[in-house]
N, C-alpha and C. Protein backbone atom coordinates (compact mmCIF):
# COMPACT_ATOMS: atom_id res chain seq x y z
N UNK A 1 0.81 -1.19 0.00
CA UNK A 1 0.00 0.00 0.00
C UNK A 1 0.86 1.27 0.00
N UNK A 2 1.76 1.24 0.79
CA UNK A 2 2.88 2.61 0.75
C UNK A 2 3.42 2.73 -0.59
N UNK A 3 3.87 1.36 -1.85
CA UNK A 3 4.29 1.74 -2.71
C UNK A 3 2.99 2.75 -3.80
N UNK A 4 2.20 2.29 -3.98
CA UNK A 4 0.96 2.67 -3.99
C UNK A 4 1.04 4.61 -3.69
N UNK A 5 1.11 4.71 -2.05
CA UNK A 5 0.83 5.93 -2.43
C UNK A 5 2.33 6.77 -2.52
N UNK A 6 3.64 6.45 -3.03
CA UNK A 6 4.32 7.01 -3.11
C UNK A 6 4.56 7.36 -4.51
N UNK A 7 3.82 6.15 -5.39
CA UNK A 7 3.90 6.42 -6.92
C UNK A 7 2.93 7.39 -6.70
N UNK A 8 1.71 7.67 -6.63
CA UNK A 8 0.94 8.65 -6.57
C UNK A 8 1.30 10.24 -6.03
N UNK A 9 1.83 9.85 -4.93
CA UNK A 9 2.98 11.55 -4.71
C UNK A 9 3.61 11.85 -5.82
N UNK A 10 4.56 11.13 -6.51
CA UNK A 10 5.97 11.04 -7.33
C UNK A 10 4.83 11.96 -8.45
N UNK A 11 4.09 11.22 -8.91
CA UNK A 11 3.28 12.22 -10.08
C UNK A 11 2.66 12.80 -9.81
N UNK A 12 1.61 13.26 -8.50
CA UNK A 12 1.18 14.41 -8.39
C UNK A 12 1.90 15.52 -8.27
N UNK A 13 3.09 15.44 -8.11
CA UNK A 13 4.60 16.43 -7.70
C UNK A 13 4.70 16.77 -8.99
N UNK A 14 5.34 15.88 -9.88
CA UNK A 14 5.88 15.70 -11.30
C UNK A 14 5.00 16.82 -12.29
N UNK A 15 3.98 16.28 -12.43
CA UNK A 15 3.10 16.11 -13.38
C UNK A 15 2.65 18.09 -13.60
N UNK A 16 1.93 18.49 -12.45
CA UNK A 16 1.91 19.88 -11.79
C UNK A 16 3.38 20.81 -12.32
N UNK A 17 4.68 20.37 -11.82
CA UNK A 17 5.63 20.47 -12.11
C UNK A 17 6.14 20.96 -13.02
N UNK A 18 5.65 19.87 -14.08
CA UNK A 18 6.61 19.47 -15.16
C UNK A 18 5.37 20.95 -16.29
N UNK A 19 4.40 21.06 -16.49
CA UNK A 19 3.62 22.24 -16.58
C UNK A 19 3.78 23.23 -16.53
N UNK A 20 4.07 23.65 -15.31
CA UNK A 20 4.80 24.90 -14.96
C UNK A 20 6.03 25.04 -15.69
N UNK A 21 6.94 23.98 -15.58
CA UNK A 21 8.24 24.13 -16.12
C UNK A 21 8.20 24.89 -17.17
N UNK A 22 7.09 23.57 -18.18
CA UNK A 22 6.71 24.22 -19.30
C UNK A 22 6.07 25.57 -20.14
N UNK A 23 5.20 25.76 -19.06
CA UNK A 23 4.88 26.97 -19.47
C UNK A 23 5.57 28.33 -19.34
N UNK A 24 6.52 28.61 -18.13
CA UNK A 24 7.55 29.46 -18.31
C UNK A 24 8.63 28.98 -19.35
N UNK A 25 8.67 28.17 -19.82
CA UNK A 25 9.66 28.02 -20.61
C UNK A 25 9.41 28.66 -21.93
N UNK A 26 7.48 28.33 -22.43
CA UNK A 26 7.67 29.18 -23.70
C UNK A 26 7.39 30.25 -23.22
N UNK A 27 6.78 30.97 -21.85
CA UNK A 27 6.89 32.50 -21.55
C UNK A 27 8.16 33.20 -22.03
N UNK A 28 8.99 32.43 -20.52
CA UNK A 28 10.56 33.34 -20.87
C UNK A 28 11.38 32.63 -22.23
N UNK A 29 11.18 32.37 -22.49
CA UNK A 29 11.96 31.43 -24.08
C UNK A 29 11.94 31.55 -25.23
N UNK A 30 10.13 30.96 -24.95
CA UNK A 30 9.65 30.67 -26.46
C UNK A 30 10.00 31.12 -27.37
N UNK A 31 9.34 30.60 -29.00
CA UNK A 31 9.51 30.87 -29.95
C UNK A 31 9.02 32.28 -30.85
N UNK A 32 9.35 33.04 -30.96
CA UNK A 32 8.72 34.62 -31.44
C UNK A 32 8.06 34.27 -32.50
N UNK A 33 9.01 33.86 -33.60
CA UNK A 33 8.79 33.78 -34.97
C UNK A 33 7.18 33.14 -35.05
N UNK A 34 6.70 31.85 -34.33
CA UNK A 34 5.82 30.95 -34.02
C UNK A 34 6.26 29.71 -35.29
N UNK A 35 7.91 29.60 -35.78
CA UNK A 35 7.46 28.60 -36.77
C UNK A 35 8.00 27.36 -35.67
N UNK A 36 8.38 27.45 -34.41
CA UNK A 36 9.07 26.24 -33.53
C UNK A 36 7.89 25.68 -33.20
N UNK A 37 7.78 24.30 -33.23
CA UNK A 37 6.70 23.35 -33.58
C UNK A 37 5.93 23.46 -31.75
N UNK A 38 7.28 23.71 -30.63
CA UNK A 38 6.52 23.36 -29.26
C UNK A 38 6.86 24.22 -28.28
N UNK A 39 8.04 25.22 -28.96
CA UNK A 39 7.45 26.76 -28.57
C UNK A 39 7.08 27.58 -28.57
N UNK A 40 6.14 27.40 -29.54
CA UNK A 40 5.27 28.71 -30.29
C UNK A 40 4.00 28.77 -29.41
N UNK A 41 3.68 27.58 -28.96
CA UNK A 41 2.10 27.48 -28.61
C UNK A 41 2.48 27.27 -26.79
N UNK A 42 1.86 28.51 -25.97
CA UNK A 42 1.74 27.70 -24.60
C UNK A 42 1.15 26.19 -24.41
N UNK A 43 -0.07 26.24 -25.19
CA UNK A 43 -0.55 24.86 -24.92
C UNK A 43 0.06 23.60 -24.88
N UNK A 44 1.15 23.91 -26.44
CA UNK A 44 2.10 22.61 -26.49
C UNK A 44 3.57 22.23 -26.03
N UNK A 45 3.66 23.75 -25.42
CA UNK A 45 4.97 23.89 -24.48
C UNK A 45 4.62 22.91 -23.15
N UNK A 46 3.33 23.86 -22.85
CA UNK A 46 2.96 23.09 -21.29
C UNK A 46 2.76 21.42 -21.40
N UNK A 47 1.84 21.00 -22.25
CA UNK A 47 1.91 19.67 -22.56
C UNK A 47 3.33 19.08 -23.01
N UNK A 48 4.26 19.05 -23.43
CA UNK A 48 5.26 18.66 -23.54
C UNK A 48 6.15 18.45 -21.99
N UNK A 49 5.83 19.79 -21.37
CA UNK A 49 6.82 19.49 -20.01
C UNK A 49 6.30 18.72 -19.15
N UNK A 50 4.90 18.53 -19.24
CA UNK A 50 4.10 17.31 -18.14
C UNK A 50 4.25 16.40 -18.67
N UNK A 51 4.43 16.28 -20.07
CA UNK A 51 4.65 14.46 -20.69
C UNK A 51 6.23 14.21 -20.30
N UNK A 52 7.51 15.26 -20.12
CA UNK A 52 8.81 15.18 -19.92
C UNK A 52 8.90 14.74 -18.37
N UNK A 53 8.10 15.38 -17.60
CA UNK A 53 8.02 15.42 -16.31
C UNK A 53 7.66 14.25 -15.71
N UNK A 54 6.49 13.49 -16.46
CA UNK A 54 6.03 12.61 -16.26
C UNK A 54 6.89 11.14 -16.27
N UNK A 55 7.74 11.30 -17.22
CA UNK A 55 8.51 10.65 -18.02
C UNK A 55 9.72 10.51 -16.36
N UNK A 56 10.16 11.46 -16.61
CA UNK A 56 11.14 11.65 -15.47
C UNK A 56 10.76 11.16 -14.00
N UNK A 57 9.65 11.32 -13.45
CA UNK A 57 8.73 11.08 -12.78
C UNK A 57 8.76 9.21 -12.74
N UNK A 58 8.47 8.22 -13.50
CA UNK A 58 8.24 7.18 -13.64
C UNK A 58 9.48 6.39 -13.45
N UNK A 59 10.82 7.65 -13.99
CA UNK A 59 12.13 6.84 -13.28
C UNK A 59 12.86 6.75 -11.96
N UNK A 60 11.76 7.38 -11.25
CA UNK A 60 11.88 7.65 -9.79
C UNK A 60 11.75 6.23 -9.02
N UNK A 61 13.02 6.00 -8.26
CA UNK A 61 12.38 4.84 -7.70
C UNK A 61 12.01 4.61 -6.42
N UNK A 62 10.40 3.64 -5.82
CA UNK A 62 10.19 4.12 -5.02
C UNK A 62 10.00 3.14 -4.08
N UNK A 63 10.74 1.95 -4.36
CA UNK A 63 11.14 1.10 -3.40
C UNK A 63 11.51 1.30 -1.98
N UNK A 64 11.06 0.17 -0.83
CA UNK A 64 11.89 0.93 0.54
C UNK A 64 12.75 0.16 0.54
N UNK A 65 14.05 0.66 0.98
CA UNK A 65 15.33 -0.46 1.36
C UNK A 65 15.07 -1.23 2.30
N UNK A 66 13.50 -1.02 3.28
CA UNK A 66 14.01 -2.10 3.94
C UNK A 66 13.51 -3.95 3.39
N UNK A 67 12.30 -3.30 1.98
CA UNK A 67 11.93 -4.55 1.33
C UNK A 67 13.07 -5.29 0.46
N UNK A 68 13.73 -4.09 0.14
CA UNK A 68 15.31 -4.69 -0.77
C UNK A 68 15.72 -5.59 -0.10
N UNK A 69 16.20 -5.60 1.77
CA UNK A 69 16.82 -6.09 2.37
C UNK A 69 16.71 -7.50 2.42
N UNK A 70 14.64 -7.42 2.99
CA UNK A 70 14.27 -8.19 3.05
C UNK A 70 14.30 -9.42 1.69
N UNK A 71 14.21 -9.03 0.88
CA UNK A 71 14.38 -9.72 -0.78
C UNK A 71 15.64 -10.74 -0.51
N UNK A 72 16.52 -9.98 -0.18
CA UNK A 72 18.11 -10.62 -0.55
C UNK A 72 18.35 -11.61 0.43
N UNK A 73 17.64 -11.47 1.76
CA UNK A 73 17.58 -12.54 2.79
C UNK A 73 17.29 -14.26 2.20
């Protein structure tokens, strides 16, 4: 059950996150011209950094050492 709700932290953190990231990124960044395919558009800036975030997010690991321990016994 704890692994459970720690994957669920890991992406409610992430996910929120990774959004924000995104969306200041095409604020302070973005693309002027609008011909950059995913910084032209807030929408697809922000969606990109929650799918990156997410991504990043899933390689989190959220094992406890003390089940590792127990494993190797």
């Amino acid at each position: 059950m704890k692994k459970i709700n720690k994957t669920i932290l890991k992406y409610s953190i992430g996910l929120p996150l990774g959004a924000l990231l995104g969306y200041l990124y095409y604020y302070f960044i973005g693309c002027a011209s609008g011909t950059c395919p995913i910084t032209s558009s807030p929408l697809w800036s922000t969606l990109y950094g929650t799918v990156f975030m997410g991504a990043l997010a899933g390689l989190i690991n959220t094992k406890d050492k003390k089940e590792d321990k127990e494993k190797q016994k």
